[in-house]
Protein backbone atom coordinates (compact mmCIF):
# COMPACT_ATOMS: atom_id res chain seq x y z
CA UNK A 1 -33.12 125.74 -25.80
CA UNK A 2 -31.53 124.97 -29.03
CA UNK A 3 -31.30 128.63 -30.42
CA UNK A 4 -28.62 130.23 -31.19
CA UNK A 5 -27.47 133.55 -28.91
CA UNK A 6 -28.52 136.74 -30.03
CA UNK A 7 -25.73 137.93 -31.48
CA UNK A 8 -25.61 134.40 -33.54
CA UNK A 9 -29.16 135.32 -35.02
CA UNK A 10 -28.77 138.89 -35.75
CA UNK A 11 -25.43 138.10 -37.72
CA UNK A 12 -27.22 135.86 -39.72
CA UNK A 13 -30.60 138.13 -40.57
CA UNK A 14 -27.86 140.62 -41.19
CA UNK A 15 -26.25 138.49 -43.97
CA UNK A 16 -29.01 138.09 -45.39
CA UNK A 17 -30.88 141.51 -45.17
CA UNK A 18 -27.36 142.76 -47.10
CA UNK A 19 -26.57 140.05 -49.31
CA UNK A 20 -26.59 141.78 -52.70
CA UNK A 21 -26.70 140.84 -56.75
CA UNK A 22 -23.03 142.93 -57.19
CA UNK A 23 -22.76 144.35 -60.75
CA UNK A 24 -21.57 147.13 -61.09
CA UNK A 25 -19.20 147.47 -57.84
CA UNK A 26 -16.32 145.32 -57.72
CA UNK A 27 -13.41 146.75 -56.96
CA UNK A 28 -10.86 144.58 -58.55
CA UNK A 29 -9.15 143.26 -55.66
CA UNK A 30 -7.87 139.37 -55.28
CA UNK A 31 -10.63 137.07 -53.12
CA UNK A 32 -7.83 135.73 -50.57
CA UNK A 33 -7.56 132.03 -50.93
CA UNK A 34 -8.41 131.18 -47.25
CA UNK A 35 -11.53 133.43 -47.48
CA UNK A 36 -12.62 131.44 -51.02
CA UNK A 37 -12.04 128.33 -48.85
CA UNK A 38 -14.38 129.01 -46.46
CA UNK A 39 -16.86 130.26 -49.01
CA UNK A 40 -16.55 126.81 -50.94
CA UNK A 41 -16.48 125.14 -47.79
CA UNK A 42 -20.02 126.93 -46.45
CA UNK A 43 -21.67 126.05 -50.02
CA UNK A 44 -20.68 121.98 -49.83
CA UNK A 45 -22.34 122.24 -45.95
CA UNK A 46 -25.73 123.22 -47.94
CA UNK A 47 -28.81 120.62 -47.59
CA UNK A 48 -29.23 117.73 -50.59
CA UNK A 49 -31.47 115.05 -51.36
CA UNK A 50 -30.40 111.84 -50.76
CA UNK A 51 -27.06 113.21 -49.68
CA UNK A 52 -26.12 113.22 -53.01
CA UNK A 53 -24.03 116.46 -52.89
CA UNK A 54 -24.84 117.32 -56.52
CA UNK A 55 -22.42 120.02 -56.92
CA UNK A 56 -18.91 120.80 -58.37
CA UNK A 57 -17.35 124.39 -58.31
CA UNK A 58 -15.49 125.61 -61.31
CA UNK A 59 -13.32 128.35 -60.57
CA UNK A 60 -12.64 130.72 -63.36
CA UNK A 61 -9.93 132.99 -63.24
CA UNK A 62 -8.09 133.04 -66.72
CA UNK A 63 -8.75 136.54 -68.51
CA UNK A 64 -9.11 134.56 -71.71
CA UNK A 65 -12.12 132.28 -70.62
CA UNK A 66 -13.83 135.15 -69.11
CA UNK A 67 -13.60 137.14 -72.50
CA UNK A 68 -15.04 134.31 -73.81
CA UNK A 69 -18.11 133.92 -71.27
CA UNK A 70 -18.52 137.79 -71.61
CA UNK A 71 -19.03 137.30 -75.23
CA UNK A 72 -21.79 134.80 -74.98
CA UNK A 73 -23.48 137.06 -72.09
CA UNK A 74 -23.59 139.71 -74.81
CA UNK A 75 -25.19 137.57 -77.26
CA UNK A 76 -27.68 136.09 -75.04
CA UNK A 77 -28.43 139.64 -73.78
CA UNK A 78 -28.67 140.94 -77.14
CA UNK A 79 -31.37 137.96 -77.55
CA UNK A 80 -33.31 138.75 -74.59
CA UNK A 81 -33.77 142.43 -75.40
CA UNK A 82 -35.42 142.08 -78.62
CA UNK A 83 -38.23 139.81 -76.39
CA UNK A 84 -38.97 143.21 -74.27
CA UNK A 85 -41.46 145.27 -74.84
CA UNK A 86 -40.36 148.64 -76.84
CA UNK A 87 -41.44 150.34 -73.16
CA UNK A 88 -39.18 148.44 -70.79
CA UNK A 89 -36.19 147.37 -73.85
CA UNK A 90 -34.55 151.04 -73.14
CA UNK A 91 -34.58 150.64 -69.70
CA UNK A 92 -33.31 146.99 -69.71
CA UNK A 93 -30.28 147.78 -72.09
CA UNK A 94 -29.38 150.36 -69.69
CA UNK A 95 -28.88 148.07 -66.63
CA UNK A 96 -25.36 146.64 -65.88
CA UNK A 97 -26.32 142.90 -65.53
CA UNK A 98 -22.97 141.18 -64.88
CA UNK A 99 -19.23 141.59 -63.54
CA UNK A 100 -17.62 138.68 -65.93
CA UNK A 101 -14.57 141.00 -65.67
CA UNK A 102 -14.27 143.07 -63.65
CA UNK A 103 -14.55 140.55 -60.58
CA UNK A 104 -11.48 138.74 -59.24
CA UNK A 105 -12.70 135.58 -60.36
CA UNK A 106 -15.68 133.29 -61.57
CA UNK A 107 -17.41 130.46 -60.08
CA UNK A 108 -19.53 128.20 -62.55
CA UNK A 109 -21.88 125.51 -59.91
CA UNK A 110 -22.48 122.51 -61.69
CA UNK A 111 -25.02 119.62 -60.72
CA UNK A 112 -23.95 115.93 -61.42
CA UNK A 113 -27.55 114.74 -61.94
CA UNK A 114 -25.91 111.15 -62.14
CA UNK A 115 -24.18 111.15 -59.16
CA UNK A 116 -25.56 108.77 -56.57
CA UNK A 117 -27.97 107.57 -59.30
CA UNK A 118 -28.39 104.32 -58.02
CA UNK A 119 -29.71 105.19 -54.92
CA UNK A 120 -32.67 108.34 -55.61
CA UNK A 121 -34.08 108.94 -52.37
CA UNK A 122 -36.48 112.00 -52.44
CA UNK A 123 -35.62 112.19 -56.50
CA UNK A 124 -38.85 109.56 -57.45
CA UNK A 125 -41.76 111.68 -57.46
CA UNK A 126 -39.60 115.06 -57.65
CA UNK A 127 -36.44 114.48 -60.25
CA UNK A 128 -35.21 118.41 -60.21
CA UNK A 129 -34.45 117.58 -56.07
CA UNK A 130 -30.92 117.10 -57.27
CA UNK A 131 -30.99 120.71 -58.92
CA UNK A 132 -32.80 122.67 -56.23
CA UNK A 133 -29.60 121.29 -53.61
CA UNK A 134 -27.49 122.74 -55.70
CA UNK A 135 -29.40 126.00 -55.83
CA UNK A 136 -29.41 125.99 -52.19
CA UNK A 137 -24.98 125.73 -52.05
CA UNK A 138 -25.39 128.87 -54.11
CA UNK A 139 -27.40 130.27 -51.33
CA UNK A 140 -24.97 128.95 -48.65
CA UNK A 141 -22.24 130.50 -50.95
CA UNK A 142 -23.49 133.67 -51.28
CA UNK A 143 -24.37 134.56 -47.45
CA UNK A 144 -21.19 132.87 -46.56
CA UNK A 145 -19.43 135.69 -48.52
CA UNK A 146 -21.69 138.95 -47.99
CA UNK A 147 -20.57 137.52 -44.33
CA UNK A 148 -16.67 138.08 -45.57
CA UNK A 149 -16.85 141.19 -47.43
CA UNK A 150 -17.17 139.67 -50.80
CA UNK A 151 -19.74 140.31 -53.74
CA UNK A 152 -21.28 137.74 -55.88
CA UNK A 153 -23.64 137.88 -59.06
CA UNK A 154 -25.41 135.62 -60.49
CA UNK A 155 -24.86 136.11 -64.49
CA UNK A 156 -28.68 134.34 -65.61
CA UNK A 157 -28.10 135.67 -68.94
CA UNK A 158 -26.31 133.19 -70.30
CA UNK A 159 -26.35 130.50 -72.26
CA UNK A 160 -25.37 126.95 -70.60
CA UNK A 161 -24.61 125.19 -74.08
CA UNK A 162 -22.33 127.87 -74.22
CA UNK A 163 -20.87 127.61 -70.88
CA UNK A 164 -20.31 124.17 -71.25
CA UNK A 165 -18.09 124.72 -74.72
CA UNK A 166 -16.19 127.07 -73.31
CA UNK A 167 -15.27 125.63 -69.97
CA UNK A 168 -15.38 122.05 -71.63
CA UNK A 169 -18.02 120.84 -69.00
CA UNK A 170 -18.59 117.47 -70.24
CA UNK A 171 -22.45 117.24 -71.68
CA UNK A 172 -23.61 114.68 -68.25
CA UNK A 173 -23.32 117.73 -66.39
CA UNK A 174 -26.01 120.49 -65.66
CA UNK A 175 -24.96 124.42 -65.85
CA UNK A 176 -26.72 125.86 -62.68
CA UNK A 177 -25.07 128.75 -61.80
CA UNK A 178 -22.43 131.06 -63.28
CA UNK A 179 -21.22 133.56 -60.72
CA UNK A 180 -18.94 137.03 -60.33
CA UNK A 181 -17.12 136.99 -56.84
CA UNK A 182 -14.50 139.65 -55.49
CA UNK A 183 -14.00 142.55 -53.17
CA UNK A 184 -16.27 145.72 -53.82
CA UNK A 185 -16.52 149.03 -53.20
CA UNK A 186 -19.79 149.50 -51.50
CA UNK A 187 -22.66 147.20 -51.30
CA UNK A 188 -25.87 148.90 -52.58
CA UNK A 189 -28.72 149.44 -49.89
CA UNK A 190 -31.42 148.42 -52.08
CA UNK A 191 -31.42 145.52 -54.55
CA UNK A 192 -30.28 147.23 -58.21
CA UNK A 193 -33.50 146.45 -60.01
CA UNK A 194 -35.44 147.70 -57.07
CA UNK A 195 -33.50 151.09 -57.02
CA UNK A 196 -33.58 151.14 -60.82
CA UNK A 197 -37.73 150.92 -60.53
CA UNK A 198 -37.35 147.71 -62.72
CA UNK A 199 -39.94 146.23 -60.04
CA UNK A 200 -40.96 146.69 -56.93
CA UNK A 201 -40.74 144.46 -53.30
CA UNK A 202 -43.97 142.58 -52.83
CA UNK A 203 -45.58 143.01 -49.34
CA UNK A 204 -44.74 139.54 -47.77
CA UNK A 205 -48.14 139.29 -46.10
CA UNK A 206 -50.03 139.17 -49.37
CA UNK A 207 -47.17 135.88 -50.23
CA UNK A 208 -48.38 133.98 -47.20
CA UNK A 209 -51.37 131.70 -47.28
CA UNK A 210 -52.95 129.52 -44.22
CA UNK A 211 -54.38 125.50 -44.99
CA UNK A 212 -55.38 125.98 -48.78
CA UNK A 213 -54.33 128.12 -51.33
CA UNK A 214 -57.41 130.40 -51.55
CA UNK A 215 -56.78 131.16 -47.60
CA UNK A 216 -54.56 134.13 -47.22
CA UNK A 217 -53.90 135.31 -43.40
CA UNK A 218 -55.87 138.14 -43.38
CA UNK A 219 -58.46 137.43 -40.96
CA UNK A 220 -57.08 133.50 -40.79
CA UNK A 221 -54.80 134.53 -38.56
CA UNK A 222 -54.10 137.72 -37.48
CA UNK A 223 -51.64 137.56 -34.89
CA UNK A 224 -48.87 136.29 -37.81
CA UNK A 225 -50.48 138.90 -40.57
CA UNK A 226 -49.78 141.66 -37.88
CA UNK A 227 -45.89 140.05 -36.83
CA UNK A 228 -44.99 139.82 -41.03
CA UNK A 229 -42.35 142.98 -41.49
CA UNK A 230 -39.46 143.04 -43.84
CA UNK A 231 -36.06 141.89 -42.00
């Protein structure tokens, strides 16, 4: 059998049953530059098409650049709030959506969408391949650090025009992820927006569907509706 031991799976549902979006919680402490390295070093191990290993990591740690990114979160945020509805705009101002400084540092995740251009296996009939690999080293990223102690956010709210100005990403390159990492305090239970009733956790049985999208499991195949439970 190829599976891992049982301790080897449980750490690894674990990681991810705790990973968290961290706001509001860091505690201001220094990320440890072996521990960063073997953060880094679990994103680059993530899956990409082609092999093409999209990805750079920026690491951000001057107080002046972050000022700067913190700024153009605030405009961007400003932007999005006058989309919501009067209803859910109180409620949205309210919510602490980023860490720009109050983290020990900044990672911006870039994807080279030119790199290994000559050769664009699996990028043919689905070009945005290149972007969804790098997605997936934020993934590897941020399991590899809940694993270590260390909180990450993803700051969404943002824009990458701006991104690239400030940290003079050159205009070939994509944005895809700007993120707050450092030591916390606690790690929240619940996912913020869930606790904060923004929305609530969809049942994953009504997410799976069997052959044909109008084919849910219910009554498709019971045994695997009856085993779906949350982690």
């Amino acid at each position: 059998m190829s599976a891992f031991p049982e301790a080897w799976r449980e750490g690894i549902y674990e990681a991810i049953r705790r990973r968290r979006d961290v706001r509001a919680q860091f505690s201001g402490g220094v990320v440890p530059p072996e521990i960063l390295a073997r953060i880094l070093s679990a994103a680059h191990q993530a899956p990409s098409v082609g092999f093409m290993q999209p990805w750079d990591f920026l690491v951000v740690r001057d107080p002046a650049v972050r000022t700067r990114v913190r700024e153009a979160f605030a405009r961007a945020c400003a932007a999005e709030a006058s989309k919501m509805p009067p209803e859910k705009r109180e409620s949205y101002l309210k919510l602490k959506l980023e860490g720009i400084l109050e983290s020990a540092l900044n990672l911006c995740v870039t994807c080279d969408r030119q790199r290994l251009k000559e050769t664009p296996l699996g990028r043919t009939a689905q070009p945005d391949m290149d972007r969804l690999s790098a997605a997936c080293a934020v993934q590897n990223l941020w399991l590899a650090a809940r694993a270590e102690g260390i909180g990450v956010g993803w700051v969404s709210i943002v824009d990458p025009a701006e991104l690239k100005a400030v940290l003079g990403i050159p205009d070939t390159i994509d944005v895809l992820a700007y993120l707050c990492v450092g030591p916390v305090t606690y790690f929240e239970e619940k996912p913020d927006l869930e606790k904060a009733g923004w929305a609530p956790r969809l049942p994953l049985e009504g997410l799976v569907r069997l052959d044909r999208w109008d084919a849910k499991l219910d009554g498709q195949w019971p045994e695997l509706a009856r085993a779906l439970k949350p982690l």
